[in-house]
C-alpha atoms as a PDB file:
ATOM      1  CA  UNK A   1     150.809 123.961  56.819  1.00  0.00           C
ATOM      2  CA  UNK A   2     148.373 121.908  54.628  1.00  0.00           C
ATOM      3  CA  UNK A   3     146.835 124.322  52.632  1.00  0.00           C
ATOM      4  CA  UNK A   4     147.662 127.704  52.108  1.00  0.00           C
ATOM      5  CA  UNK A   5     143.804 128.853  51.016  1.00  0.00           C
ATOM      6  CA  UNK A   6     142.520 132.095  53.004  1.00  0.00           C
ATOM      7  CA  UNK A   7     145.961 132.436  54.986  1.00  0.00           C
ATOM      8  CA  UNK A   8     147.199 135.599  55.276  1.00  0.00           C
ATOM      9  CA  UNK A   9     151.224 135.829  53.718  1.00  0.00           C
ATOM     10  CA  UNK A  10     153.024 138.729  54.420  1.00  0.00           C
ATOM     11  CA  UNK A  11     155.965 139.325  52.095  1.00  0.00           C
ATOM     12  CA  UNK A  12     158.427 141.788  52.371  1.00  0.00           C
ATOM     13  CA  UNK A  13     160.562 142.936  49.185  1.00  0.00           C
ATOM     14  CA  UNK A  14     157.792 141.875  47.117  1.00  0.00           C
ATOM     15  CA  UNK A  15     158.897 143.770  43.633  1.00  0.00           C
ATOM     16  CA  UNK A  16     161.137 141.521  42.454  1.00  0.00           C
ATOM     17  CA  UNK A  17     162.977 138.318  42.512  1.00  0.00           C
ATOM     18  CA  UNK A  18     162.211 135.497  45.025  1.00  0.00           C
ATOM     19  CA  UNK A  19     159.617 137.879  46.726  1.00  0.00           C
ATOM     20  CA  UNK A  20     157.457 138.669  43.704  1.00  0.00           C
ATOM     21  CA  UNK A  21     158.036 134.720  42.565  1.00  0.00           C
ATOM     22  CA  UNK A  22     156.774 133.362  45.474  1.00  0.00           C
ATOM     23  CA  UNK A  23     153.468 135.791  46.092  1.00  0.00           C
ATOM     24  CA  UNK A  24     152.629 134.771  42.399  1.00  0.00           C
ATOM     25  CA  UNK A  25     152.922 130.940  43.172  1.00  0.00           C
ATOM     26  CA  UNK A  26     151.233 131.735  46.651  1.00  0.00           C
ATOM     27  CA  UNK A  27     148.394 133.454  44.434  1.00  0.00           C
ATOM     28  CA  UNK A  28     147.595 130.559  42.902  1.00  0.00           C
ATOM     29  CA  UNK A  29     147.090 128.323  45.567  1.00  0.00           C
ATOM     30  CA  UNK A  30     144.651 131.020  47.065  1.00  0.00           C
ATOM     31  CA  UNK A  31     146.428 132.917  49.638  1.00  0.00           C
ATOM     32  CA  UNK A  32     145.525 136.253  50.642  1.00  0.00           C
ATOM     33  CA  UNK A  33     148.648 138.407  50.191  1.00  0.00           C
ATOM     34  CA  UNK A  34     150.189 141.510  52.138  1.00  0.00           C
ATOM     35  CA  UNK A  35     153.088 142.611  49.541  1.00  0.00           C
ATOM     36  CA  UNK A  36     155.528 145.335  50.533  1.00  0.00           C
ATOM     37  CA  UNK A  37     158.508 146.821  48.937  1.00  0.00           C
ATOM     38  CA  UNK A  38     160.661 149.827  49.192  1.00  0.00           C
ATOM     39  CA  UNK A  39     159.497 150.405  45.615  1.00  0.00           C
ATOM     40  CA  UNK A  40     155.837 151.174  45.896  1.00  0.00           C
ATOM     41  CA  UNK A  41     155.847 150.889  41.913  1.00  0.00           C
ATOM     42  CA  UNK A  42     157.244 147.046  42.055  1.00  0.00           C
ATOM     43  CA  UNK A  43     155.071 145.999  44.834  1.00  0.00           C
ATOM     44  CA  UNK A  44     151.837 147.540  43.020  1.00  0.00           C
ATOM     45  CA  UNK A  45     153.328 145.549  39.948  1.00  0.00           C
ATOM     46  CA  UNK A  46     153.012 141.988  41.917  1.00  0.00           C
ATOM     47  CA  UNK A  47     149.631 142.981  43.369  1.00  0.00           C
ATOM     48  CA  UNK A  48     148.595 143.265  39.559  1.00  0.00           C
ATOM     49  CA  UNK A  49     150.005 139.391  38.427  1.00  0.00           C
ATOM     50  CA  UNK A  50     148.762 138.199  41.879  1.00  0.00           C
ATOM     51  CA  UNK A  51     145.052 139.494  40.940  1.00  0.00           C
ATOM     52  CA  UNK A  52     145.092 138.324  37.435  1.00  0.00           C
ATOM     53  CA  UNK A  53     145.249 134.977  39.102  1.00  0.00           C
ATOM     54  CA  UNK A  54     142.396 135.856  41.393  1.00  0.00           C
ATOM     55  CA  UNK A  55     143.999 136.628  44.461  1.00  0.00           C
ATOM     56  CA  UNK A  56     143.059 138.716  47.204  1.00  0.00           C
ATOM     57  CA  UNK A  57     146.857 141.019  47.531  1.00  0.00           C
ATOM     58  CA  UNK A  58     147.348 144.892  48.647  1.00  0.00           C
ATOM     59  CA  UNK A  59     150.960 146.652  48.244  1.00  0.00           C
ATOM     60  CA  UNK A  60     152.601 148.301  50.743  1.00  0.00           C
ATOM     61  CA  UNK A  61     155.574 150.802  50.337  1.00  0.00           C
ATOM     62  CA  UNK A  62     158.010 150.067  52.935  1.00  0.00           C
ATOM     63  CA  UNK A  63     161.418 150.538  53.706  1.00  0.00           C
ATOM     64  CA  UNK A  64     162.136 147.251  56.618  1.00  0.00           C
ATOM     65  CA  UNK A  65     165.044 148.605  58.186  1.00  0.00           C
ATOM     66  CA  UNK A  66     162.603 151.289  59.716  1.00  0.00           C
ATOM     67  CA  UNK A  67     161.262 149.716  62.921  1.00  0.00           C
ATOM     68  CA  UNK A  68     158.733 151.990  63.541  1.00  0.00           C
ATOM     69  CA  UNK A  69     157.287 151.592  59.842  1.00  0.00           C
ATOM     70  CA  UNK A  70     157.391 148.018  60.291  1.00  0.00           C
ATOM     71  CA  UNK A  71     155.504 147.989  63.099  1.00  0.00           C
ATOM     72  CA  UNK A  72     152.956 149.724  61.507  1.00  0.00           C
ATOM     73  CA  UNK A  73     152.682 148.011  58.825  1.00  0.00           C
ATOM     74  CA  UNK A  74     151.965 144.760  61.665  1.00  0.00           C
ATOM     75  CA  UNK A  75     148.964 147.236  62.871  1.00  0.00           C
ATOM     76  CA  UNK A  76     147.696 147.912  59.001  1.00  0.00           C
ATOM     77  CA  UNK A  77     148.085 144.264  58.140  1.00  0.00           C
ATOM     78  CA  UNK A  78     145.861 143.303  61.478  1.00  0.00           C
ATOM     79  CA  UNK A  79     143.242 145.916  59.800  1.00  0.00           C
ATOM     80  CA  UNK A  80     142.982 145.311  56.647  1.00  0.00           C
ATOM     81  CA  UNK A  81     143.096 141.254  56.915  1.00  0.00           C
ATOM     82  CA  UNK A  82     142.832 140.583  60.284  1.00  0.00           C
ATOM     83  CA  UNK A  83     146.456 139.509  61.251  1.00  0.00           C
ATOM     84  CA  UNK A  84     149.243 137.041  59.750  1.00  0.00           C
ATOM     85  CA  UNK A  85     149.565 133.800  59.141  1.00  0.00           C
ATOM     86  CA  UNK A  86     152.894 134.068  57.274  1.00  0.00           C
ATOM     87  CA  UNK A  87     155.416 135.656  57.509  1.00  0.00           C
ATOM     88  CA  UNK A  88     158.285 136.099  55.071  1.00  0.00           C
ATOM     89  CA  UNK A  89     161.059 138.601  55.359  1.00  0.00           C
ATOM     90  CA  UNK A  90     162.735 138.418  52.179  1.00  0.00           C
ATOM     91  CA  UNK A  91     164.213 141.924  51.873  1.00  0.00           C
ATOM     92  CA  UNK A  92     167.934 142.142  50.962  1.00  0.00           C
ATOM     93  CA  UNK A  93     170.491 143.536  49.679  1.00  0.00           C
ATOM     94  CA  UNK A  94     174.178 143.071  48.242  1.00  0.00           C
ATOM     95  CA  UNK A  95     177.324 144.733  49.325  1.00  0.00           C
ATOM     96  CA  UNK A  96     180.995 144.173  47.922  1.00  0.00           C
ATOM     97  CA  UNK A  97     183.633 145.750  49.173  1.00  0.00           C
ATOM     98  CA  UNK A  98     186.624 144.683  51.780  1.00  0.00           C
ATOM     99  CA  UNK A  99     186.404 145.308  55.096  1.00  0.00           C
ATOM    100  CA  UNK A 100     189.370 148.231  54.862  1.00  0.00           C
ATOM    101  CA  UNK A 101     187.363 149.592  51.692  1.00  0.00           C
ATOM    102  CA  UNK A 102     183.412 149.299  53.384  1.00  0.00           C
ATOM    103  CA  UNK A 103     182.058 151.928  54.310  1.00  0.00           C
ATOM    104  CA  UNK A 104     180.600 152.655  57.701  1.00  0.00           C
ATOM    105  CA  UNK A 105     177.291 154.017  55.996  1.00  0.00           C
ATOM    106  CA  UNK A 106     177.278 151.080  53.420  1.00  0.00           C
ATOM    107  CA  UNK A 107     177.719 148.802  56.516  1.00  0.00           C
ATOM    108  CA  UNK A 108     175.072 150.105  58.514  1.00  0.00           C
ATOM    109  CA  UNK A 109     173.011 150.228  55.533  1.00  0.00           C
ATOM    110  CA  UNK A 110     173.225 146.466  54.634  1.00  0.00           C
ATOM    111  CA  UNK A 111     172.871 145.144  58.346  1.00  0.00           C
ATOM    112  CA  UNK A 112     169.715 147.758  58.588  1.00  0.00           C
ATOM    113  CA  UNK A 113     167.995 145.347  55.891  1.00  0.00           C
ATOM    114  CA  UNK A 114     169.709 142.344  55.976  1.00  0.00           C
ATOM    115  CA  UNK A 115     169.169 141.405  59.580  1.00  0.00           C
ATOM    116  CA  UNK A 116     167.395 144.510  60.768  1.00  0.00           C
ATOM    117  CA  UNK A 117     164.788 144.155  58.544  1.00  0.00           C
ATOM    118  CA  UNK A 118     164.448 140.504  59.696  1.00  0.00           C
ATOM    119  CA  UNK A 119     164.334 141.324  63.086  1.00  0.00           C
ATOM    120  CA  UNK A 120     161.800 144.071  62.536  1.00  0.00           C
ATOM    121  CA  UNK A 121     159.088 141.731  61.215  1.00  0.00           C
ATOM    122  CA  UNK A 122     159.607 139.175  63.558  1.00  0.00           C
ATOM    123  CA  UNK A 123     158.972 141.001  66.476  1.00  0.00           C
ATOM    124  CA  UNK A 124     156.221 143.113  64.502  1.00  0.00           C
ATOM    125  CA  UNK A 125     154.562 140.062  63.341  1.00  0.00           C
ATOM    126  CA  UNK A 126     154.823 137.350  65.905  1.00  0.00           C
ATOM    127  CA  UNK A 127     152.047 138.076  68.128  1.00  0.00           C
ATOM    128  CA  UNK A 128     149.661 137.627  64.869  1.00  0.00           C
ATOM    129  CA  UNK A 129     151.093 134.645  63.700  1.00  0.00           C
ATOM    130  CA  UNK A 130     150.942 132.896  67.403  1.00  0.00           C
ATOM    131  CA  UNK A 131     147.578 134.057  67.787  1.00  0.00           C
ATOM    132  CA  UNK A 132     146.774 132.689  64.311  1.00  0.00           C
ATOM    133  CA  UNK A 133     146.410 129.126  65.722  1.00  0.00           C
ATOM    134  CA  UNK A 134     148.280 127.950  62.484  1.00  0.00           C
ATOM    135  CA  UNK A 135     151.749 130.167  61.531  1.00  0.00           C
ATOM    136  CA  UNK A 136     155.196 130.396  59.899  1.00  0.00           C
ATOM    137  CA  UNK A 137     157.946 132.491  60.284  1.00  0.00           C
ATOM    138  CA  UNK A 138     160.392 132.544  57.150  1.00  0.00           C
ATOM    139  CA  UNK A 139     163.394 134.190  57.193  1.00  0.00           C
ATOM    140  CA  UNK A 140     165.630 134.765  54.341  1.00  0.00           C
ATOM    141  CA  UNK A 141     169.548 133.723  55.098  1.00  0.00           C
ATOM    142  CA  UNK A 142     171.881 132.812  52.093  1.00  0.00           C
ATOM    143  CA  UNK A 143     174.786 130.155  51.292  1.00  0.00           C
ATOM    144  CA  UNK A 144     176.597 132.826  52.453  1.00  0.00           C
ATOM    145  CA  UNK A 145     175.662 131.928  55.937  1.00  0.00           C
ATOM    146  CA  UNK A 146     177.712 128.674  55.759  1.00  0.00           C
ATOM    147  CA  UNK A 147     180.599 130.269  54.643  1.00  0.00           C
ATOM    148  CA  UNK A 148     182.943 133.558  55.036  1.00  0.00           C
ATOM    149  CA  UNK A 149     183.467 135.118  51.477  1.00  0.00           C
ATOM    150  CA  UNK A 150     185.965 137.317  50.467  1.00  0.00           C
ATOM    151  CA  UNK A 151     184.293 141.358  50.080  1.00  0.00           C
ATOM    152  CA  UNK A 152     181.407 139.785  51.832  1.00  0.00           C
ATOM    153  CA  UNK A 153     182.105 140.705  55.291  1.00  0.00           C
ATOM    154  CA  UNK A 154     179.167 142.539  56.013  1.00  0.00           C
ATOM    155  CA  UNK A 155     176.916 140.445  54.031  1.00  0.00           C
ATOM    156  CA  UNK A 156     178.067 137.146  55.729  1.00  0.00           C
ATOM    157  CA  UNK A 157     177.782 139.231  58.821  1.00  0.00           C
ATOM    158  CA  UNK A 158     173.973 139.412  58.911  1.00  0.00           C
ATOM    159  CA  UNK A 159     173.479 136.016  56.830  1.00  0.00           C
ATOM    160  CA  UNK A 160     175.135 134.091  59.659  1.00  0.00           C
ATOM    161  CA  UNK A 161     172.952 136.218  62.172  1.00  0.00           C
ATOM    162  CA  UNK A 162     169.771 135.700  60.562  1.00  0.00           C
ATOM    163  CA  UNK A 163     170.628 131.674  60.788  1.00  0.00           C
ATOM    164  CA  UNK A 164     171.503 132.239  64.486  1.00  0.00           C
ATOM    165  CA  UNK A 165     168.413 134.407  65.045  1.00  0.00           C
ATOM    166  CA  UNK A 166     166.114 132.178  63.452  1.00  0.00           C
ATOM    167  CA  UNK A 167     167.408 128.583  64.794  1.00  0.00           C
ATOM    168  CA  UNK A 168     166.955 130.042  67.900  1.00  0.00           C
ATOM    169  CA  UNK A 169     163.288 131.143  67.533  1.00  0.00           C
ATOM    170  CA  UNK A 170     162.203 127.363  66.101  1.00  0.00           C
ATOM    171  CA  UNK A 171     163.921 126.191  69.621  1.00  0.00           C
ATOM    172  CA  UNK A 172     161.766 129.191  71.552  1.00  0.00           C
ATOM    173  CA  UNK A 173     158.682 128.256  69.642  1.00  0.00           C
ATOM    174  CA  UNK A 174     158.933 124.441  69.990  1.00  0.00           C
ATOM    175  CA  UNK A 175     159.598 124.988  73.824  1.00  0.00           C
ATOM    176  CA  UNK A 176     156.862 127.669  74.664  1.00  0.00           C
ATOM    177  CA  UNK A 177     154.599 125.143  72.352  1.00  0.00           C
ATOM    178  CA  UNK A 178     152.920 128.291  70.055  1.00  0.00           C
ATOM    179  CA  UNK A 179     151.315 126.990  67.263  1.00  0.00           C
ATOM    180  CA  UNK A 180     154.028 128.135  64.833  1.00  0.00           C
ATOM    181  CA  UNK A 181     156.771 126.535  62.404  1.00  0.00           C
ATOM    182  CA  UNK A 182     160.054 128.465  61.913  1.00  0.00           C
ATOM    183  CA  UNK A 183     162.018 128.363  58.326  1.00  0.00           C
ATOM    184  CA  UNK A 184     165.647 129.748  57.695  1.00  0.00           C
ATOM    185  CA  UNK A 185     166.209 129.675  53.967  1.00  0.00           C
ATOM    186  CA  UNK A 186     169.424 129.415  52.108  1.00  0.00           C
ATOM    187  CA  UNK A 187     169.659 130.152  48.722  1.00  0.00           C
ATOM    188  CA  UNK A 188     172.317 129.836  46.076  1.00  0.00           C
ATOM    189  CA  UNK A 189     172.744 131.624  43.067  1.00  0.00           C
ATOM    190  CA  UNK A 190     169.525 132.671  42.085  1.00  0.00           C
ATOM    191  CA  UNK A 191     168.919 134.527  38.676  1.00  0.00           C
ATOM    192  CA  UNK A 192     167.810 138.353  40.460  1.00  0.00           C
ATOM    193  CA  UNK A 193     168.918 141.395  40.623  1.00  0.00           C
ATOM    194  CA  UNK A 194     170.792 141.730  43.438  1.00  0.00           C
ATOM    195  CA  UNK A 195     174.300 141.461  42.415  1.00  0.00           C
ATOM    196  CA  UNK A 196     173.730 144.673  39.937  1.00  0.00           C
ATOM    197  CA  UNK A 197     172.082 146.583  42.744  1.00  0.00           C
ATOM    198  CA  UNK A 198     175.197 146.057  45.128  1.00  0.00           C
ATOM    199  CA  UNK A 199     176.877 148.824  46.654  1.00  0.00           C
ATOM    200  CA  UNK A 200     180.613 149.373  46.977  1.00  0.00           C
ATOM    201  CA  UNK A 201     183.538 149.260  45.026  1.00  0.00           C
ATOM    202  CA  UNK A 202     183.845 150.812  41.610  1.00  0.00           C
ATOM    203  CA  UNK A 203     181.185 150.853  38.780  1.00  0.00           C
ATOM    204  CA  UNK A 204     183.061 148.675  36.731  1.00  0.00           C
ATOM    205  CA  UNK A 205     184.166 146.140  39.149  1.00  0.00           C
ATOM    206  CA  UNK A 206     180.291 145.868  40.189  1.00  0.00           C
ATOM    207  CA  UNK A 207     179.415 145.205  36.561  1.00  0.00           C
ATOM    208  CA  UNK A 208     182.002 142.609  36.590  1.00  0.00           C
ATOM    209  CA  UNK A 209     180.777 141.042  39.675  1.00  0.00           C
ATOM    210  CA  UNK A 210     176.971 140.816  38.503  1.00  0.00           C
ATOM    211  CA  UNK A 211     178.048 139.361  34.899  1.00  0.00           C
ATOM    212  CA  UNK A 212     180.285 136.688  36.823  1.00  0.00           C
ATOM    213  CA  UNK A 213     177.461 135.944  39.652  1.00  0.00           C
ATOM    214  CA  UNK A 214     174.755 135.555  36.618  1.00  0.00           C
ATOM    215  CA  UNK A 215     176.916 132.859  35.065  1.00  0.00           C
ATOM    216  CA  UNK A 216     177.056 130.891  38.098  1.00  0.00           C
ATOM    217  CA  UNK A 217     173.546 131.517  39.074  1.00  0.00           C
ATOM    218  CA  UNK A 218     171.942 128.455  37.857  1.00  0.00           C
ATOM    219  CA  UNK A 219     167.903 128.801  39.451  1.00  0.00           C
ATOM    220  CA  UNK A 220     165.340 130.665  38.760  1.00  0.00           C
ATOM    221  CA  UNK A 221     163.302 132.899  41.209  1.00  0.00           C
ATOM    222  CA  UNK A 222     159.907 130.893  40.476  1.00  0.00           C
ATOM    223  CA  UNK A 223     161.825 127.437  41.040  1.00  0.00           C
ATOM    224  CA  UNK A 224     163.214 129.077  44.588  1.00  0.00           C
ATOM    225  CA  UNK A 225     159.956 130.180  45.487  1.00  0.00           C
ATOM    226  CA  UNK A 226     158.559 126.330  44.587  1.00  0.00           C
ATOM    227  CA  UNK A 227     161.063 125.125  46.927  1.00  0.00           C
ATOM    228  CA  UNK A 228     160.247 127.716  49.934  1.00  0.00           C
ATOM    229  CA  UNK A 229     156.381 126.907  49.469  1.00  0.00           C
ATOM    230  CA  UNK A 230     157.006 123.145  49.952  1.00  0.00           C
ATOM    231  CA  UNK A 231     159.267 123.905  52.648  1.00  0.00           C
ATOM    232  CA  UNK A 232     156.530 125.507  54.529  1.00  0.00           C
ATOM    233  CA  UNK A 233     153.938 122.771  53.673  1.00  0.00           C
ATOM    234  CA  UNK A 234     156.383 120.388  55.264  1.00  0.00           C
ATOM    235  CA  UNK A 235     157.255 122.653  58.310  1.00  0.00           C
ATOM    236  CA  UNK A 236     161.276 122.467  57.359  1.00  0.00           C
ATOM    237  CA  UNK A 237     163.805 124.164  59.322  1.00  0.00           C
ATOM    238  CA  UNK A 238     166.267 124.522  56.864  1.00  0.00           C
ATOM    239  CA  UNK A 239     165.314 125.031  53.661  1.00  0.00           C
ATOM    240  CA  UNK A 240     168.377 125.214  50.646  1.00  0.00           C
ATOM    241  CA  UNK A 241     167.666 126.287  47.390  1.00  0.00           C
ATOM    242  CA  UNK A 242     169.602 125.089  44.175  1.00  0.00           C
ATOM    243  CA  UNK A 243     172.480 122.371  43.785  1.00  0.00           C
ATOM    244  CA  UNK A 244     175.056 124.815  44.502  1.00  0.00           C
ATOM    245  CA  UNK A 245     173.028 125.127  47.970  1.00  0.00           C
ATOM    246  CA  UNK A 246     173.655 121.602  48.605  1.00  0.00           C
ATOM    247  CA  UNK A 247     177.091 121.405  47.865  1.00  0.00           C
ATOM    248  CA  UNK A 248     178.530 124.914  49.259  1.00  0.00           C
ATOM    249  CA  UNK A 249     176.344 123.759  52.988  1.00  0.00           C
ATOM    250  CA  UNK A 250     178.864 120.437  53.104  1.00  0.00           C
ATOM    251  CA  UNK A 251     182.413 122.360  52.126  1.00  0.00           C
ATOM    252  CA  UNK A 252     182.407 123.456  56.160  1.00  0.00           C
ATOM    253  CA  UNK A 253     180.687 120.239  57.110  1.00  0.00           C
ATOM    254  CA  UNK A 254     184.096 118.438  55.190  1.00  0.00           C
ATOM    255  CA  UNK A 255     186.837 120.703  55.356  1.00  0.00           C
ATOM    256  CA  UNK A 256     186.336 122.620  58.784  1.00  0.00           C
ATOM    257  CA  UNK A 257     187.868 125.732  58.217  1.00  0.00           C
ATOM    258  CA  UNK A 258     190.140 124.509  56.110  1.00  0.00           C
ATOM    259  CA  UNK A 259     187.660 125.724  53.301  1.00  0.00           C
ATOM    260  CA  UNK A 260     189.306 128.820  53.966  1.00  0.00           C
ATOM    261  CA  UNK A 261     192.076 128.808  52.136  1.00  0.00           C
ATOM    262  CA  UNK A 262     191.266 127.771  48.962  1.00  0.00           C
ATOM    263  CA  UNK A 263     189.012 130.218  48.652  1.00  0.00           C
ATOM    264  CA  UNK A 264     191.219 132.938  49.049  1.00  0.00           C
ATOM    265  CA  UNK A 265     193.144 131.744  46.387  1.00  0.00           C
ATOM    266  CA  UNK A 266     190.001 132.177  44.330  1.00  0.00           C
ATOM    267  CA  UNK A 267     189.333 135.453  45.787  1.00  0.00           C
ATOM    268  CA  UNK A 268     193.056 136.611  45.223  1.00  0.00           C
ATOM    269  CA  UNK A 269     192.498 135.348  41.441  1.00  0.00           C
ATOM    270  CA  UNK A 270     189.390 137.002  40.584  1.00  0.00           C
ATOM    271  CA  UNK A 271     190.313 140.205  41.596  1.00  0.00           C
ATOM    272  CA  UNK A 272     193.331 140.298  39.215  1.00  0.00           C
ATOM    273  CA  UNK A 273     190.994 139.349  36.706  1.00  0.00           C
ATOM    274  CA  UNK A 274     188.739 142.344  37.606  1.00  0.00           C
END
């Protein structure tokens, strides 16, 4: 995509972090801008920034793991700017806990978003962005679709199935010949909120958890979302965020599985520490 001027970029958890980052730095290079959030408060907070910098953006409350909302929020996007261009499902959330301590309902409620919600606006979207003539599907995975991570079960769950989901779109796409590129992106440690909005486990061993992950968390969401927009300008498949990105995509690449152990060690370490 050469230019992102009068395309329409839909972008869902748009209230904070990489979301509101990138429809800010999308604002300025004079997209038109469908923002949604389950926080109708923080998406109506990025609509504000986005029109400061003379952008055309409306917020939209919505909660992705709801098919049926999603897919009409496809229909209200169609009416109120005439269909997609881009599509970005960004909405996530954290989850720490064991698989013997996980909950079923915490389970179900991070796959829901996680890969649900990617899912949902895929399908919802798709038949805009094809018809577009000139579309992009961007779906949020993580590093933690490389590797398995100890309390991370569920999340590596749906961050290895969005990869798998959305390597195998760019195949259908480049086969059936739409007019439409196809982006998996896998961050590292980004500087959001996400680790202090986890569920599971106790209180204190959350806290613990978010002061440890915004140590290691060396980017920022406005560098991430730089990195994502050229990754769309140059049509890339994968696109990894941050150093750490780099180095925690080769550990599986080098050691096979292998990686394994090690980090269990770590795991078993940290949690006496907790």
């Amino acid at each position: 995509m050469k230019s992102f001027t009068d395309k329409v970029v839909v972008i869902t958890g748009a209230g904070s972090g990489i979301g509101k980052a990138l429809a800010i730095e999308l604002a300025g290079r004079g997209a038109r801008l469908a923002l949604s959030d389950v926080d109708a408060v923080r998406a109506a907070g990025t609509v504000a920034e986005c029109e400061k910098a003379g952008a055309t953006a409306k917020a939209y409350e919505l909660d992705v793991a709801d098919r049926d909302a999603v897919l009409s929020h496809a229909e209200e996007v169609a009416v109120d700017f005439g269909g997609a261009n881009v599509v970005v499902n960004n909405a996530g959330v954290a989850l720490g806990a064991t698989v013997e301590e996980m909950t079923w309902d915490d389970y179900d409620w991070l796959m829901g978003i996680n890969l649900g919600g990617v899912v949902n606006g895929t399908k919802a979207f798709l038949p805009q962005v094809i018809a577009s003539g000139d579309g992009h599907i961007v779906n949020l995975s993580s590093v933690f679709g490389f590797i398995g991570v100890p309390t991370q079960s569920a999340y590596n769950a749906a961050k290895f199935a969005v990869r798998g989901f959305t390597e195998a779109l760019r195949q259908e796409m480049l086969i059936a010949r739409h007019p439409v590129k196809v982006s998996c992106v896998h961050p590292g440690g980004i500087k959001t909120n996400i680790a202090r909005d986890a569920r599971g486990g106790a209180e204190r061993d959350i806290g613990k958890a978010a002061e440890g992950f915004e140590k290691i968390a060396r980017t920022t969401p406005e560098k991430a979302a730089q990195t994502i927009v050229r990754g769309i300008e140059r049509g890339t498949a994968r696109i990894l965020i941050g150093p750490d990105a780099y180095a925690i995509d080769a550990i599986p690449r080098v050691l096979g599985s292998f990686y394994q152990r090690p980090l269990a060690l770590l795991g078993r370490l940290g949690m006496r520490n907790l």
